[in-house]
PDB file of N, CA and C in Angstrom:
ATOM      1  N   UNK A   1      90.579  49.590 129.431  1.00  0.00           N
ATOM      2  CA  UNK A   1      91.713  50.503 129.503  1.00  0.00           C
ATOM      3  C   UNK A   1      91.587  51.587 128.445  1.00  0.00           C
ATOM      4  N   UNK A   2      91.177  51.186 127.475  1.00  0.00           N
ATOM      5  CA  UNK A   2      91.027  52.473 126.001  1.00  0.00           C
ATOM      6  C   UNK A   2      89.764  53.268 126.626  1.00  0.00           C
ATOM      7  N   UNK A   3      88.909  52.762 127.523  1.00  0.00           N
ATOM      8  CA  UNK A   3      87.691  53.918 127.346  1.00  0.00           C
ATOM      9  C   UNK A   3      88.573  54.842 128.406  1.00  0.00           C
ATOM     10  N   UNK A   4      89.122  54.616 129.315  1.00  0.00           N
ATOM     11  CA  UNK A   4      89.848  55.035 130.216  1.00  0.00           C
ATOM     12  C   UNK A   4      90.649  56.201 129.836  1.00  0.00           C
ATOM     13  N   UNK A   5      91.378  55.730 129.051  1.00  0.00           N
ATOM     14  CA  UNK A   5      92.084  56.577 128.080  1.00  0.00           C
ATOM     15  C   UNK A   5      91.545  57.709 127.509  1.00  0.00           C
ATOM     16  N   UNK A   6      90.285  56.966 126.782  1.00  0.00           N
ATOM     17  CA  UNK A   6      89.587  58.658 125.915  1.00  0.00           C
ATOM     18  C   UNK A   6      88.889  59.212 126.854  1.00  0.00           C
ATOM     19  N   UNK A   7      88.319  58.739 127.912  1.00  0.00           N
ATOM     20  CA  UNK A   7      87.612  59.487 128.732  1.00  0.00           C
ATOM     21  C   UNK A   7      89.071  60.195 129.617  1.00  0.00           C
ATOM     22  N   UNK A   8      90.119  60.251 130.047  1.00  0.00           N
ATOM     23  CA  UNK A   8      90.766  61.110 129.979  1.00  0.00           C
ATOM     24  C   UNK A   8      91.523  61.959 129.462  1.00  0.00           C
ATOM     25  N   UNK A   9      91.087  61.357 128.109  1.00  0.00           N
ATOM     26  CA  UNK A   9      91.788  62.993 126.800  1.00  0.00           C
ATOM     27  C   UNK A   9      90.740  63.381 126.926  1.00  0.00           C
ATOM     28  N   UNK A  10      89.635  63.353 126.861  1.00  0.00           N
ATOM     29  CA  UNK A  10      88.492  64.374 127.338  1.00  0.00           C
ATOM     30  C   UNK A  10      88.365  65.299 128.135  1.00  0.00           C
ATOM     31  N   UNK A  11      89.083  65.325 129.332  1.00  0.00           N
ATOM     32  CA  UNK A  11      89.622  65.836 130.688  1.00  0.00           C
ATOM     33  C   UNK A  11      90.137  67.028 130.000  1.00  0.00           C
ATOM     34  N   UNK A  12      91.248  66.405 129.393  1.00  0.00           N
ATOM     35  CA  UNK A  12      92.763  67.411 129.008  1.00  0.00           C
ATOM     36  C   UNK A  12      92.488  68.363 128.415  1.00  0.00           C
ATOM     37  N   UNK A  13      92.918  69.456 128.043  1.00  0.00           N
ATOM     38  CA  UNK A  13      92.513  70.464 126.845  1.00  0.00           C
ATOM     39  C   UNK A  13      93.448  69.874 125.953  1.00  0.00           C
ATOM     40  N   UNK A  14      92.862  70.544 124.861  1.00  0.00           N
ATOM     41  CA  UNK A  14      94.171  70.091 123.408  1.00  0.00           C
ATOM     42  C   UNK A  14      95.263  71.057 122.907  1.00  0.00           C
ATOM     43  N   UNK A  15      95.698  70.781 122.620  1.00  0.00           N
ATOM     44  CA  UNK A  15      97.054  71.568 122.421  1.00  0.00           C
ATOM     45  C   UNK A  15      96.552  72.842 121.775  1.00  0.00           C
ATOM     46  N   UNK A  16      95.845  72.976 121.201  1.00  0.00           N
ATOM     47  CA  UNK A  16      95.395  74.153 120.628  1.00  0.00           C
ATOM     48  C   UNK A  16      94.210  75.402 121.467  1.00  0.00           C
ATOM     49  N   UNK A  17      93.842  74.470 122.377  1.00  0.00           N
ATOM     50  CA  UNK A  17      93.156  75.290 123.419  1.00  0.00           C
ATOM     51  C   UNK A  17      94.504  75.842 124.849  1.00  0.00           C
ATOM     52  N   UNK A  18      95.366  74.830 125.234  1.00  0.00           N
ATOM     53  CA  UNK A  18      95.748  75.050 125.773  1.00  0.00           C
ATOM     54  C   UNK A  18      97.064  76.298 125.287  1.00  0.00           C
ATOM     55  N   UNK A  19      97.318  76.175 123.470  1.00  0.00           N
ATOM     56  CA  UNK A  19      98.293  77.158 123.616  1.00  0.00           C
ATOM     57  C   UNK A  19      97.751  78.553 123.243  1.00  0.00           C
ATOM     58  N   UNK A  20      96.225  78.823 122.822  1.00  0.00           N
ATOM     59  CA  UNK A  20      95.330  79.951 123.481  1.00  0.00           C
ATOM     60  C   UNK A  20      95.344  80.319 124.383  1.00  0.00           C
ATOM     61  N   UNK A  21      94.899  79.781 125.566  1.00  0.00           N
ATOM     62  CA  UNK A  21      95.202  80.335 127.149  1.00  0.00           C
ATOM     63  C   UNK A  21      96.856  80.723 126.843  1.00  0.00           C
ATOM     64  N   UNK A  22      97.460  80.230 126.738  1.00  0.00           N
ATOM     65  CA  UNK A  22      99.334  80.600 127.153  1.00  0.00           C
ATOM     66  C   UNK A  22      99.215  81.945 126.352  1.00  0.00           C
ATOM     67  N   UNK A  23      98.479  82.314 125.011  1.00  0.00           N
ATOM     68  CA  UNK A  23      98.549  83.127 124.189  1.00  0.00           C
ATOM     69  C   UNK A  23      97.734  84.531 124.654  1.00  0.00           C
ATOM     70  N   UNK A  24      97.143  84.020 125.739  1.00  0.00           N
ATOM     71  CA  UNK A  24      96.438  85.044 126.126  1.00  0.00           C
ATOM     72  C   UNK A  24      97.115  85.496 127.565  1.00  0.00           C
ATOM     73  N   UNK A  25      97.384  85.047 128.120  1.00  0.00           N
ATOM     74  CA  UNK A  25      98.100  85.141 129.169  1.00  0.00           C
ATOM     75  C   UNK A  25      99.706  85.761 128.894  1.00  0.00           C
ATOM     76  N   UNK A  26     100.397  85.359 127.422  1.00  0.00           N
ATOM     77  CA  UNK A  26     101.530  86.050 127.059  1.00  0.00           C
ATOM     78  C   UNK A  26     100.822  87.318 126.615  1.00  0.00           C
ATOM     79  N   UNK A  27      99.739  87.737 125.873  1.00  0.00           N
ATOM     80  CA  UNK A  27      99.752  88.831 125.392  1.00  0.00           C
ATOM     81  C   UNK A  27      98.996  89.841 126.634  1.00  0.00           C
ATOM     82  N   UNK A  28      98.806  89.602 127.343  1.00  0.00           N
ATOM     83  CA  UNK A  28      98.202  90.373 128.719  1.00  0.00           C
ATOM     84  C   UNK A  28      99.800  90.740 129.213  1.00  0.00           C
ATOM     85  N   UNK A  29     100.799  89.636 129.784  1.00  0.00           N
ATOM     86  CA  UNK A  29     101.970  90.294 130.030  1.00  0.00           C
ATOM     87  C   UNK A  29     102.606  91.196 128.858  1.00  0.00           C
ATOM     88  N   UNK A  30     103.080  90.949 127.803  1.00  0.00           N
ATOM     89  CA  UNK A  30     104.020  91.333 127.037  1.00  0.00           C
ATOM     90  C   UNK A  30     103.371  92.560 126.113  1.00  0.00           C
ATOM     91  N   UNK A  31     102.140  92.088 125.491  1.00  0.00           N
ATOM     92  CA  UNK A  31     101.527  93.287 124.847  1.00  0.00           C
ATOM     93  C   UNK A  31     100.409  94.463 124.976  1.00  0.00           C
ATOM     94  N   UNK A  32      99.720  93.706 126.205  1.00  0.00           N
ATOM     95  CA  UNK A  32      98.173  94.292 126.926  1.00  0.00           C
ATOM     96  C   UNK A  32      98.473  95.595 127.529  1.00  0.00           C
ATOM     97  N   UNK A  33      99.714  96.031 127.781  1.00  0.00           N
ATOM     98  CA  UNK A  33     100.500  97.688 128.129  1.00  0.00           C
ATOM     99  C   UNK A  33      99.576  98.486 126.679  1.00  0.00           C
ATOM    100  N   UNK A  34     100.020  98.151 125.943  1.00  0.00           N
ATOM    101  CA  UNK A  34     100.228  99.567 124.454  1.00  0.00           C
ATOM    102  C   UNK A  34      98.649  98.854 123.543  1.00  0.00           C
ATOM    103  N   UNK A  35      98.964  97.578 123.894  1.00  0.00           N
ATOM    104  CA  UNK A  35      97.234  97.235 122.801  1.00  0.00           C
ATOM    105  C   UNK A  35      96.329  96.640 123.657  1.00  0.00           C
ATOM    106  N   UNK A  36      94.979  96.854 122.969  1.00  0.00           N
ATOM    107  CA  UNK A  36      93.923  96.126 123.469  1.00  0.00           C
ATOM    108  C   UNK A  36      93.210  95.007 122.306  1.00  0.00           C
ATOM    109  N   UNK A  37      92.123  94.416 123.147  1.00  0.00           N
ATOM    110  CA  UNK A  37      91.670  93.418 121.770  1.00  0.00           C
ATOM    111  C   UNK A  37      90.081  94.254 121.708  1.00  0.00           C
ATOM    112  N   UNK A  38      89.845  94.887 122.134  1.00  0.00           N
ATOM    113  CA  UNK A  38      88.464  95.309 121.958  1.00  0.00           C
ATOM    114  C   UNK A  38      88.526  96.672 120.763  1.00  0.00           C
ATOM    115  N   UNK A  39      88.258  96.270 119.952  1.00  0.00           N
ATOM    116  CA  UNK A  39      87.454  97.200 118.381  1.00  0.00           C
ATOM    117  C   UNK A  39      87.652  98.387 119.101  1.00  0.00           C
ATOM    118  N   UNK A  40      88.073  99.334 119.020  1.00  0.00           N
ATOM    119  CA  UNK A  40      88.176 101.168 119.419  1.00  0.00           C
ATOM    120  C   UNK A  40      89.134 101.137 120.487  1.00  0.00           C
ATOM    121  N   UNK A  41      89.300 100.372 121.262  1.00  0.00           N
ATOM    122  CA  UNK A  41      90.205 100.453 122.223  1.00  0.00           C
ATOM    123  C   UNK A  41      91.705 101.312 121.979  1.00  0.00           C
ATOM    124  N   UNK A  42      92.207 102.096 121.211  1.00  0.00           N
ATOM    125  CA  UNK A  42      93.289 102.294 120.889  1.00  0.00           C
ATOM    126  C   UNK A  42      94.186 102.856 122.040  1.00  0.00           C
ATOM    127  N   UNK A  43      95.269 102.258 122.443  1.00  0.00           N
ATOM    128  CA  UNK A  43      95.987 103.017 123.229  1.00  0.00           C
ATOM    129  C   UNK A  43      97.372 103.632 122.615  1.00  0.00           C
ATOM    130  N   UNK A  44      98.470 103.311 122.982  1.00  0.00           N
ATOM    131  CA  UNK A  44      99.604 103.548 122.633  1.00  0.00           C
ATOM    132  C   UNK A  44      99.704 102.947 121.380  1.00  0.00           C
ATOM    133  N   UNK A  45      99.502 101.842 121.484  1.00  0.00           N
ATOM    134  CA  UNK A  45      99.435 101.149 119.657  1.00  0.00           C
ATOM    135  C   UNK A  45      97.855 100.714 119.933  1.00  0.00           C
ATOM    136  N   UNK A  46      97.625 100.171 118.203  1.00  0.00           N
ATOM    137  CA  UNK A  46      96.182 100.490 117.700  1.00  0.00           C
ATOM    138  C   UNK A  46      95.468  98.852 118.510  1.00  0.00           C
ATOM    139  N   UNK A  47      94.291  98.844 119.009  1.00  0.00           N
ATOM    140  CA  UNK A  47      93.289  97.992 119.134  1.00  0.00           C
ATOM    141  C   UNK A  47      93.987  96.853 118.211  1.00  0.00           C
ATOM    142  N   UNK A  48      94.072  95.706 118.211  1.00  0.00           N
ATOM    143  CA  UNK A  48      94.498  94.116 117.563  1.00  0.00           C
ATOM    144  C   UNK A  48      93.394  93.230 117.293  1.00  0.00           C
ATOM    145  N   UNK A  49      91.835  94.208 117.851  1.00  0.00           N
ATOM    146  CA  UNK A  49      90.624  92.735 117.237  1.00  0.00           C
ATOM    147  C   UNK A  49      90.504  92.802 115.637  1.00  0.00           C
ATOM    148  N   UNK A  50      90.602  91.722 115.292  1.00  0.00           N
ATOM    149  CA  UNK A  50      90.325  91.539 113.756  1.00  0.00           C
ATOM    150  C   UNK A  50      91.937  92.132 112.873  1.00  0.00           C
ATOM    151  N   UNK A  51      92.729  91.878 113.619  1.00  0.00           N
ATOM    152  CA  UNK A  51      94.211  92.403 112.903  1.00  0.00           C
ATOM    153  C   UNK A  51      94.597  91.273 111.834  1.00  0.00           C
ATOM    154  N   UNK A  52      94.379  89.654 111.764  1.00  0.00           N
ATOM    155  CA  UNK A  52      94.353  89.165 110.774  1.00  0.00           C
ATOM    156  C   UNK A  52      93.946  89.595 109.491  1.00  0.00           C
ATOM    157  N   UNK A  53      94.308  89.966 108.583  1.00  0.00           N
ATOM    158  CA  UNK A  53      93.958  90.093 107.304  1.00  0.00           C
ATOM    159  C   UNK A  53      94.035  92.068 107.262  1.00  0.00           C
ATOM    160  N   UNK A  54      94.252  92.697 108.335  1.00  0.00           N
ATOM    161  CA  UNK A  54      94.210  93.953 108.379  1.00  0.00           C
ATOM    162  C   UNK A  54      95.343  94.596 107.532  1.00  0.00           C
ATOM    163  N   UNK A  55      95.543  95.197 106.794  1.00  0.00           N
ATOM    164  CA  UNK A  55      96.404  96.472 106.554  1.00  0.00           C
ATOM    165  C   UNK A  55      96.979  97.020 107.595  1.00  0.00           C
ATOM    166  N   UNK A  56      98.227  97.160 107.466  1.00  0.00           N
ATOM    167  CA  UNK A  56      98.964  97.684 109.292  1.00  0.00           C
ATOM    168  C   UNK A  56      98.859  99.055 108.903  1.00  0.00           C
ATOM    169  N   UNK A  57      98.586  99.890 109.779  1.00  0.00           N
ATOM    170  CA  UNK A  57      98.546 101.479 109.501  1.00  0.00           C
ATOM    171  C   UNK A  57      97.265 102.049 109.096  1.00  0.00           C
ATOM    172  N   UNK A  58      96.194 100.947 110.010  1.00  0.00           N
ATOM    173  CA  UNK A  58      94.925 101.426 109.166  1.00  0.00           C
ATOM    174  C   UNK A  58      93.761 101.317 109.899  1.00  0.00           C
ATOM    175  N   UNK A  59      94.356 101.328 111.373  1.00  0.00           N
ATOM    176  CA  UNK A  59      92.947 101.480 112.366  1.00  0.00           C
ATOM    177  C   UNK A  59      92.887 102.686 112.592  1.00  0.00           C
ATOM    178  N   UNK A  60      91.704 103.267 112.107  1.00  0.00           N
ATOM    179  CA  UNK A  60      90.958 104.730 112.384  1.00  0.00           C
ATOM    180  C   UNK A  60      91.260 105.143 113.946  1.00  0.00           C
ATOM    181  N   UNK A  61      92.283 106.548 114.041  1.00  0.00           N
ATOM    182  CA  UNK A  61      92.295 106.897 115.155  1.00  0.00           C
ATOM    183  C   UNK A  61      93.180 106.694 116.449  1.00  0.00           C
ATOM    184  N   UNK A  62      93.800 105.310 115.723  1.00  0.00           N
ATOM    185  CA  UNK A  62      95.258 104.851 116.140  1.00  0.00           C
ATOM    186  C   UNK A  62      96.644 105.842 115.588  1.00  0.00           C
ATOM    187  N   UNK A  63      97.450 106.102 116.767  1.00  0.00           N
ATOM    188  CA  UNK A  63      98.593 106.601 116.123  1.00  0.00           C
ATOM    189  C   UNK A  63      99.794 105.879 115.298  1.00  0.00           C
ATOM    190  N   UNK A  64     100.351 106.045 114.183  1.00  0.00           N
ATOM    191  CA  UNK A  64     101.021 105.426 113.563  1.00  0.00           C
ATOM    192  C   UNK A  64     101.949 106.051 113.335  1.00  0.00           C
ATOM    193  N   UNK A  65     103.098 105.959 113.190  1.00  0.00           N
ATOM    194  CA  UNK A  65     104.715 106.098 112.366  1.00  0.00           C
ATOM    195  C   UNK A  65     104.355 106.332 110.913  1.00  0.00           C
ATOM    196  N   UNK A  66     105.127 106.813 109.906  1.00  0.00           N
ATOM    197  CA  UNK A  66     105.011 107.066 108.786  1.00  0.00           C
ATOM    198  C   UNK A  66     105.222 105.359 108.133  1.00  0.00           C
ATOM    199  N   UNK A  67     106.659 104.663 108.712  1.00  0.00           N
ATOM    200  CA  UNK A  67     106.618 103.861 108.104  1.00  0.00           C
ATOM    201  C   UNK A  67     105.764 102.632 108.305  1.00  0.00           C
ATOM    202  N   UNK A  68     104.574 102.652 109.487  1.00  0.00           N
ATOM    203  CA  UNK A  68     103.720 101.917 109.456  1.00  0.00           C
ATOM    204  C   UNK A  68     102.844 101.923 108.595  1.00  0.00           C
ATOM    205  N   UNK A  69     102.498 103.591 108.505  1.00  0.00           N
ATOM    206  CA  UNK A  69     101.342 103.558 107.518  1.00  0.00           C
ATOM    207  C   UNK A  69     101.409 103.051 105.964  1.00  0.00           C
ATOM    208  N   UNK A  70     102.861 103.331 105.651  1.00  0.00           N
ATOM    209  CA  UNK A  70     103.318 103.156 104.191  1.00  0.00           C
ATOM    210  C   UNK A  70     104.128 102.114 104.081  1.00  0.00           C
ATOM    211  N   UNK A  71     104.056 100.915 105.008  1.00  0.00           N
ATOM    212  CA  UNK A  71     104.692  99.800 104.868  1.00  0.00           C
ATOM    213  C   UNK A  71     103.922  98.535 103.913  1.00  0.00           C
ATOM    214  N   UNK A  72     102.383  98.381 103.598  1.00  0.00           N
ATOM    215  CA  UNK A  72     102.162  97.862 102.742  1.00  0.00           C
ATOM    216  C   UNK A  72     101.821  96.759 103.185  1.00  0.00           C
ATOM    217  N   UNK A  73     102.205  95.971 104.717  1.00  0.00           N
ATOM    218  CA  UNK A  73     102.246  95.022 105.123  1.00  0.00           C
ATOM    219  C   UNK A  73     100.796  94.607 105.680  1.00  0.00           C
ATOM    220  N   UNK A  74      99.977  93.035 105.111  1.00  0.00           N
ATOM    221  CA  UNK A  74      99.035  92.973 105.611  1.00  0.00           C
ATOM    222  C   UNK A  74      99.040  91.566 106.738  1.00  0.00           C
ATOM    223  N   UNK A  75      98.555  92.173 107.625  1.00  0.00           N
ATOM    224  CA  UNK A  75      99.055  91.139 108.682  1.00  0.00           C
ATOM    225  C   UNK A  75      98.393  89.376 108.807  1.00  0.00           C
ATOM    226  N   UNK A  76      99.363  88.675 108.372  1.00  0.00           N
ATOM    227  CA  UNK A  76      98.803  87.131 108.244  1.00  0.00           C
ATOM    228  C   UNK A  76      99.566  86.567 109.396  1.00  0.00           C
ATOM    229  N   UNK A  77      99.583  85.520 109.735  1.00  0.00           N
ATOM    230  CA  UNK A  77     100.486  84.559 110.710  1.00  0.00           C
ATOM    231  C   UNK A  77     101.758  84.815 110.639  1.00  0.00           C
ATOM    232  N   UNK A  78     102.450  84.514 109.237  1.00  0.00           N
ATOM    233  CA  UNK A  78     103.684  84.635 108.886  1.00  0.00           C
ATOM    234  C   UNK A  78     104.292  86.260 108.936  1.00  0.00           C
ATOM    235  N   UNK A  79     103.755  86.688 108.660  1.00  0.00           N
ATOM    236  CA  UNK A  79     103.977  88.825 108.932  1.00  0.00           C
ATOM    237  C   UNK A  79     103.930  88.821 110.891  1.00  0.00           C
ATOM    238  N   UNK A  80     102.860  88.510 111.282  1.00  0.00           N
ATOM    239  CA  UNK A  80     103.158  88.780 112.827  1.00  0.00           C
ATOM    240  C   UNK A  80     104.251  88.485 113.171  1.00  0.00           C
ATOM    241  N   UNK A  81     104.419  86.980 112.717  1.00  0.00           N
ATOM    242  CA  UNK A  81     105.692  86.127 113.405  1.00  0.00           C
ATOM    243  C   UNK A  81     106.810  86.918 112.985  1.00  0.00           C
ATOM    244  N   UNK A  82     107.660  87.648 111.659  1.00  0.00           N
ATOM    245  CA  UNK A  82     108.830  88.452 111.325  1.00  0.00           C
ATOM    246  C   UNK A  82     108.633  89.205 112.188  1.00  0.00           C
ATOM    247  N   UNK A  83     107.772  90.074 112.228  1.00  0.00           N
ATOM    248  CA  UNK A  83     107.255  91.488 113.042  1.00  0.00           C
ATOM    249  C   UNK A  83     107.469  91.379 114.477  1.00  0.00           C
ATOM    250  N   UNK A  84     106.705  90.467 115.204  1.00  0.00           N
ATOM    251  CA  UNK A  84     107.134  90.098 116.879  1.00  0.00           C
ATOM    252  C   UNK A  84     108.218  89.808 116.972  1.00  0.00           C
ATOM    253  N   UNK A  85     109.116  89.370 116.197  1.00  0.00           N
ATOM    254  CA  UNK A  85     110.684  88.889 116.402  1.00  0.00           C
ATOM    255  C   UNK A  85     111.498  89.589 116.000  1.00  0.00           C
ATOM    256  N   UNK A  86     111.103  91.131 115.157  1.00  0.00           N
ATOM    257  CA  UNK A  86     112.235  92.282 115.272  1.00  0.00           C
ATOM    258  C   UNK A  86     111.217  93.235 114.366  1.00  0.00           C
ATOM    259  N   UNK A  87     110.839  93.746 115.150  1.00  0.00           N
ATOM    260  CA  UNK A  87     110.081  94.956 114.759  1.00  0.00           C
ATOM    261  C   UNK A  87     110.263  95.803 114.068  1.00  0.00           C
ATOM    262  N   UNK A  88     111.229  96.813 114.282  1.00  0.00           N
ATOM    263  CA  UNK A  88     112.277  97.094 113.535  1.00  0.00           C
ATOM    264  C   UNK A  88     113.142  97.069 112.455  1.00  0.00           C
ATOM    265  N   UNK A  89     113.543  96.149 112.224  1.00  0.00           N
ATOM    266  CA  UNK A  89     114.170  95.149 110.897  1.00  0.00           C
ATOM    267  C   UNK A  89     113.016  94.792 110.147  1.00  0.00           C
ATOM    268  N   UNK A  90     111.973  94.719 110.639  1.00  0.00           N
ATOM    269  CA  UNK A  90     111.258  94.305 109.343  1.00  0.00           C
ATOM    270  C   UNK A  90     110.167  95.564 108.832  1.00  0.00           C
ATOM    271  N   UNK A  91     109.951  96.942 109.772  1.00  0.00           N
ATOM    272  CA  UNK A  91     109.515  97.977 109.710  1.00  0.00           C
ATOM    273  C   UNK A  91     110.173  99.082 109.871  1.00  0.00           C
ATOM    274  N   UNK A  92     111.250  99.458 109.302  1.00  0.00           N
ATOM    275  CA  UNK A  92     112.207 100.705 110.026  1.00  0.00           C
ATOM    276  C   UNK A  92     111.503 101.489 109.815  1.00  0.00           C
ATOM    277  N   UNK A  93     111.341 102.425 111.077  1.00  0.00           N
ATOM    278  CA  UNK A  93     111.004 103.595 111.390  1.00  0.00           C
ATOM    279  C   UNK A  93     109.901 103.550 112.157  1.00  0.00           C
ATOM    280  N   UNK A  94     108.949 102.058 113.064  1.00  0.00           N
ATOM    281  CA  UNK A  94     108.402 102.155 113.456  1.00  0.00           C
ATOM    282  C   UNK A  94     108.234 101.788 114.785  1.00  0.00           C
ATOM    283  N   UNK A  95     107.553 102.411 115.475  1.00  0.00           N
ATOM    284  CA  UNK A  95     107.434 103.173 116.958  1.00  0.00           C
ATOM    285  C   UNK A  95     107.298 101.595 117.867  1.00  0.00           C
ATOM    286  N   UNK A  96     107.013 100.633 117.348  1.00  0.00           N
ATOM    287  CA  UNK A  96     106.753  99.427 118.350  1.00  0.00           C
ATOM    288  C   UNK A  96     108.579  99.294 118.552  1.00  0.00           C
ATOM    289  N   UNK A  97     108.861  99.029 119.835  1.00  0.00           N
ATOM    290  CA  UNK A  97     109.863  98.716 120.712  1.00  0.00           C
ATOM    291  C   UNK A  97     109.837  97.260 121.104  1.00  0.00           C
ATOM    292  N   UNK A  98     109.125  96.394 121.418  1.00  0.00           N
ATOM    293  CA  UNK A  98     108.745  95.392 121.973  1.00  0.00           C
ATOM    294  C   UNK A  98     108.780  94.056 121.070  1.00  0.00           C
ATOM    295  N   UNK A  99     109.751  93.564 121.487  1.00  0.00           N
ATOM    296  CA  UNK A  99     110.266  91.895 120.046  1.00  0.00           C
ATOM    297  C   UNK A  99     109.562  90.643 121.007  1.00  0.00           C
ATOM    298  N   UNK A 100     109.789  89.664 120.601  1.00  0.00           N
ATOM    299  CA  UNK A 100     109.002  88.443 121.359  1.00  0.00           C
ATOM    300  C   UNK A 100     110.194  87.539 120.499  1.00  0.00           C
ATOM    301  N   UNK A 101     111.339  87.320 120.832  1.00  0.00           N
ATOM    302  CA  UNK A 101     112.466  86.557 120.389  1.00  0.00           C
ATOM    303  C   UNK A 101     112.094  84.772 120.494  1.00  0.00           C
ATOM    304  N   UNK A 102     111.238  84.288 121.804  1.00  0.00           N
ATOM    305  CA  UNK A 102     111.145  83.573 121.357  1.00  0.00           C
ATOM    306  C   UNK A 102     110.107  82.223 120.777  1.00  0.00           C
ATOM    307  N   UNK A 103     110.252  81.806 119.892  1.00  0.00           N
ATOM    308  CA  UNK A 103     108.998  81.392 118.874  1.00  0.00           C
ATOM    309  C   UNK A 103     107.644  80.703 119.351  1.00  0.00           C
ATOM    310  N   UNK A 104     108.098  80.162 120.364  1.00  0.00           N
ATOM    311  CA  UNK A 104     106.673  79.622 120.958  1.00  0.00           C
ATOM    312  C   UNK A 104     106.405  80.438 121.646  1.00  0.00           C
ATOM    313  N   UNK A 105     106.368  81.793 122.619  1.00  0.00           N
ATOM    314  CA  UNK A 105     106.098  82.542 122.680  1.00  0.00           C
ATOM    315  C   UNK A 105     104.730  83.405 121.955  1.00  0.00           C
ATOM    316  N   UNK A 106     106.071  83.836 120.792  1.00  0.00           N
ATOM    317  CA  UNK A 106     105.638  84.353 119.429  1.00  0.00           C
ATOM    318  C   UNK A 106     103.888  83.417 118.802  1.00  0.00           C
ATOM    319  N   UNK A 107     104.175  82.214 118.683  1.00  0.00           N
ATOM    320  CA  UNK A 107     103.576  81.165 118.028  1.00  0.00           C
ATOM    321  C   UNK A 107     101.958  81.020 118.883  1.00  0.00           C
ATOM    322  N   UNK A 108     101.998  81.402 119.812  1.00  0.00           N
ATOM    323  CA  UNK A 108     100.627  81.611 121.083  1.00  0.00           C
ATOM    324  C   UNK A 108     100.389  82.286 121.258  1.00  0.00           C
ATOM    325  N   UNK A 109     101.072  84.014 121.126  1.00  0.00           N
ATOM    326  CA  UNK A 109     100.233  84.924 120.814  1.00  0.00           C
ATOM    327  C   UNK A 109      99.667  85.604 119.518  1.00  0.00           C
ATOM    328  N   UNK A 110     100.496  84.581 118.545  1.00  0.00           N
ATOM    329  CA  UNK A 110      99.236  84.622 116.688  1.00  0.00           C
ATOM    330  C   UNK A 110      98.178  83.667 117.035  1.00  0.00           C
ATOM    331  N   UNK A 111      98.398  82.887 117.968  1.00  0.00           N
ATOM    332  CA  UNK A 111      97.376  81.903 117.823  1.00  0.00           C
ATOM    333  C   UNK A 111      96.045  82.404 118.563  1.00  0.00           C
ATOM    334  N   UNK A 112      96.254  83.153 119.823  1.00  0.00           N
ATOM    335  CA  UNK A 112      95.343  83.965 120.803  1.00  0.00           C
ATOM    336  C   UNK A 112      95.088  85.347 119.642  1.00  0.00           C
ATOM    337  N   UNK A 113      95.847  86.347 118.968  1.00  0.00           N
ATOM    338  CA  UNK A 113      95.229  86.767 117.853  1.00  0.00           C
ATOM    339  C   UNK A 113      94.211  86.257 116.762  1.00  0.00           C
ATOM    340  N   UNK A 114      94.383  85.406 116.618  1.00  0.00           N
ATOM    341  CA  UNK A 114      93.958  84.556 115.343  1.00  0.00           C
ATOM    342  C   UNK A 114      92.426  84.234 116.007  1.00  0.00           C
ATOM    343  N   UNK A 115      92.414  83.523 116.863  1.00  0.00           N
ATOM    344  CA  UNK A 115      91.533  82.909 117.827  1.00  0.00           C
ATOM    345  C   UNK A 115      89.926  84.090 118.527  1.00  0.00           C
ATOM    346  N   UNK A 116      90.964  84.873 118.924  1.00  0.00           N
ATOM    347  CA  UNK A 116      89.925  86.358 119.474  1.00  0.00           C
ATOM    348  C   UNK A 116      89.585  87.303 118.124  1.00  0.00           C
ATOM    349  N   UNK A 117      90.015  86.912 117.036  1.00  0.00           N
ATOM    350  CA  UNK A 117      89.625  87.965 116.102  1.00  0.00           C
ATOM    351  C   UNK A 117      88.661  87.203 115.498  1.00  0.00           C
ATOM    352  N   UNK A 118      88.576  85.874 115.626  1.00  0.00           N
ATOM    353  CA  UNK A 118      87.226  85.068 114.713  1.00  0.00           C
ATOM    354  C   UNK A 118      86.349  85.162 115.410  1.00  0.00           C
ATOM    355  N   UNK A 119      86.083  85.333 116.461  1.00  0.00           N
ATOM    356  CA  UNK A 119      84.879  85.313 117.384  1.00  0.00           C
ATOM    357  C   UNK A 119      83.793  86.825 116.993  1.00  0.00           C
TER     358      UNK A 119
END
């Protein structure tokens, strides 16, 4: 019965693969309009590959708000997560419109960030 068992958690994906896919699949609906993940891609807002550890206001060639550029903010897990959940409030004056209110949501597309920027 136990080999049974691990040979079907083997099957399964793990919670961390599976909330990648959800993370990629939320950020294709909700954010894949205005960003891309491919390095130069800039559209409406700036390209997101390698945005971990980035300086916000600092992809070459991307358009920015004043208070993006001079907000200071460098983007870790905990900065996305304020930021996707009121954009606004935590950046006044900047041009992103688009909140992700709620946390698991939020929580799968840092993780699909996080995930596509190490590769």
């Amino acid at each position: 019965m136990a080999a049974l068992l691990t040979v079907a958690g083997l099957l399964l994906p793990d919670a961390a693969s599976a909330q990648q896919a959800d993370g990629e699949r939320l950020f294709r609906q909700r954010c894949g309009t205005c960003h891309a993940m491919e390095a130069g891609q800039n559209r409406a807002g700036p390209h997101l590959s390698g945005i971990i550890g980035r300086t916000a206001g600092s992809v070459e060639g991307a358009r920015y708000s004043a208070a993006m550029r001079e907000s200071g903010v460098v983007w870790d897990r905990q900065a996305l997560d304020t930021f996707l959940t009121s954009p606004r409030q935590m950046v006044r004056g900047t041009t992103m419109t688009v909140s992700i209110p709620n946390a698991e949501q939020r929580a799968a597309i840092i993780t699909y960030l996080e995930g596509v920027g190490a590769q």
